[in-house]
C-alpha atoms as a PDB file:
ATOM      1  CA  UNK A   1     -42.078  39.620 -41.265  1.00  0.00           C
ATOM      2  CA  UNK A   2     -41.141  36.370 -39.321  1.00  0.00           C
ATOM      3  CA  UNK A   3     -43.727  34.562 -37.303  1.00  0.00           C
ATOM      4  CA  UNK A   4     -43.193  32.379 -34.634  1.00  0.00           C
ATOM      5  CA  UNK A   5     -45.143  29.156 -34.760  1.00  0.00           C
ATOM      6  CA  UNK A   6     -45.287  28.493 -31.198  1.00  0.00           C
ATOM      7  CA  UNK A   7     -48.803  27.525 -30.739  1.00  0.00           C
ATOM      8  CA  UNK A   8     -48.718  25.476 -33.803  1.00  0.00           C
ATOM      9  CA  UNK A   9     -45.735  23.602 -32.227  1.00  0.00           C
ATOM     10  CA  UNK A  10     -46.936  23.330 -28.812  1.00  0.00           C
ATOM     11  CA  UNK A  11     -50.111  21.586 -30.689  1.00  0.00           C
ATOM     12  CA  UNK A  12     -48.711  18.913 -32.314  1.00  0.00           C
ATOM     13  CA  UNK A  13     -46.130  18.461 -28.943  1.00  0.00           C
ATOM     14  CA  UNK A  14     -49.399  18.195 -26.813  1.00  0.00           C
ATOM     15  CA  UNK A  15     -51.093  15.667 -29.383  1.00  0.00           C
ATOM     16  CA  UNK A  16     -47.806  13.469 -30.116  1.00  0.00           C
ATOM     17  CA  UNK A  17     -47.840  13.511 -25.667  1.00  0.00           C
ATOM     18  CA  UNK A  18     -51.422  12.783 -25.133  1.00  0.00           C
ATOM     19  CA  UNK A  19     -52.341  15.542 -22.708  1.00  0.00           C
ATOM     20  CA  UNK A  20     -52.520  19.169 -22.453  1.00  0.00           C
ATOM     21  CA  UNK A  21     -49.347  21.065 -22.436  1.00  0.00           C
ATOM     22  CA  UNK A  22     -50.261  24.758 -21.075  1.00  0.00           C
ATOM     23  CA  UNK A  23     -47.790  28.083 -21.984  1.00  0.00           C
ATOM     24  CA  UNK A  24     -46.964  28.291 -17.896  1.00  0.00           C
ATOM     25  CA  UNK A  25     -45.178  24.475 -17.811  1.00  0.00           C
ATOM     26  CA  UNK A  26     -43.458  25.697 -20.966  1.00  0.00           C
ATOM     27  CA  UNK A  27     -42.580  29.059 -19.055  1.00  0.00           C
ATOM     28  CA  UNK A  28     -41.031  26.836 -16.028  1.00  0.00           C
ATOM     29  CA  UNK A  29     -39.505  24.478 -18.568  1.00  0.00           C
ATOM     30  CA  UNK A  30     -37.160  26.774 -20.434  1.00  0.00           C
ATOM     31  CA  UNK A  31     -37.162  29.445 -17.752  1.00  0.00           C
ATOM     32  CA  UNK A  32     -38.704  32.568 -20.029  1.00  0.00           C
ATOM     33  CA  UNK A  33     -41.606  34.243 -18.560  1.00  0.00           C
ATOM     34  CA  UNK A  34     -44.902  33.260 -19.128  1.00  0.00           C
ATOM     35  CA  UNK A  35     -45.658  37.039 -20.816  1.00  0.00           C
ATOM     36  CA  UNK A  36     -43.150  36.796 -23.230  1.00  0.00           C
ATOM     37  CA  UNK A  37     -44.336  33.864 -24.368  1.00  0.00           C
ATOM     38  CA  UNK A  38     -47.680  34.994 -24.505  1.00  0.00           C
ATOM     39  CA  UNK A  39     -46.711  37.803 -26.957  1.00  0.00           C
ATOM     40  CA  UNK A  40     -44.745  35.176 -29.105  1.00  0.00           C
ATOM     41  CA  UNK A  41     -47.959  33.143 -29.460  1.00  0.00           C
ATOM     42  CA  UNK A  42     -50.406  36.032 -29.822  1.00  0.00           C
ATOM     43  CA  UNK A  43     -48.717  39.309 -30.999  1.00  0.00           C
ATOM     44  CA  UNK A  44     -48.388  38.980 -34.598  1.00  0.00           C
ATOM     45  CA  UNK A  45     -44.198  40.325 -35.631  1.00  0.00           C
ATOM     46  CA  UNK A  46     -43.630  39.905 -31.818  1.00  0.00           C
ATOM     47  CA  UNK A  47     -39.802  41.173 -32.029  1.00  0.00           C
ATOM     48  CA  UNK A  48     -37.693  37.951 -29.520  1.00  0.00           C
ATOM     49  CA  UNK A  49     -34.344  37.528 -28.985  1.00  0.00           C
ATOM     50  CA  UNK A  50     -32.499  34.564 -30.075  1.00  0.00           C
ATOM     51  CA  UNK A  51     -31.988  33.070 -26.915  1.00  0.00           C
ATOM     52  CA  UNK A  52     -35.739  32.827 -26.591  1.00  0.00           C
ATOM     53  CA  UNK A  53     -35.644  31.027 -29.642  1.00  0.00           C
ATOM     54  CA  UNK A  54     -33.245  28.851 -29.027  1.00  0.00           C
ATOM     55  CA  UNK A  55     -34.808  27.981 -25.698  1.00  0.00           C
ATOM     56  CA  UNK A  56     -37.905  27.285 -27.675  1.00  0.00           C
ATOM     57  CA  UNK A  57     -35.726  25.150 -30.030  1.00  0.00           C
ATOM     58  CA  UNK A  58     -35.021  23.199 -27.425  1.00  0.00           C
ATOM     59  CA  UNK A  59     -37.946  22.084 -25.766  1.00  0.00           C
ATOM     60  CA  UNK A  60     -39.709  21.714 -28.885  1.00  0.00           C
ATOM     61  CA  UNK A  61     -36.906  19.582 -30.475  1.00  0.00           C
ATOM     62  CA  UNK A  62     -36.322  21.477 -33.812  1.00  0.00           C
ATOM     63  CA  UNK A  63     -34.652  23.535 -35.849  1.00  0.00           C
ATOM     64  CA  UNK A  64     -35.003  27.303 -36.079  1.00  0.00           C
ATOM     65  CA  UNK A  65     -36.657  26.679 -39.800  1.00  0.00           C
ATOM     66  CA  UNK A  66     -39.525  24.680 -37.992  1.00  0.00           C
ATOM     67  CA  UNK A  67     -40.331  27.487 -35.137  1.00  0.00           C
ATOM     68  CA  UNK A  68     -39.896  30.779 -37.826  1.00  0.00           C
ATOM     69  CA  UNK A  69     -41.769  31.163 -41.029  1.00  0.00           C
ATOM     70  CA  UNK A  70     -41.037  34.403 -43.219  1.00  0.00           C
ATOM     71  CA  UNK A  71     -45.024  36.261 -44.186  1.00  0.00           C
ATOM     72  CA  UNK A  72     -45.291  38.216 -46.951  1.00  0.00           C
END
């Protein structure tokens, strides 16, 4: 199973910004709805698409290897 490690990211993007970065200003950042990215963050083996996670990419400023991590 892959998991996403979006609240892990949005962490250390909130720390390295000095202020609290909430899922909704990352919703109207990269234009995916607020729900989805809800699931991503809280459904463990949320299936995405990988436009999402390119999107996420993106604002985070990393490489697919940094947002995905395989779980045995």
């Amino acid at each position: 199973m892959l998991r996403v490690m979006f609240k892990q990211l949005l962490d250390e993007k909130s720390f390295k910004e000095g202020r609290r970065i909430t899922v909704g200003e990352v919703s109207q950042d990269i234009g995916i709805s607020r729900a989805t990215l809800t699931r991503i963050a809280n459904q463990p083996g949320y299936n995405t698409n990988t436009d999402t996670l390119s999107a996420l990419c993106d604002y985070f400023d990393c490489e697919p290897n940094e947002l995905l991590k395989r779980v045995l």
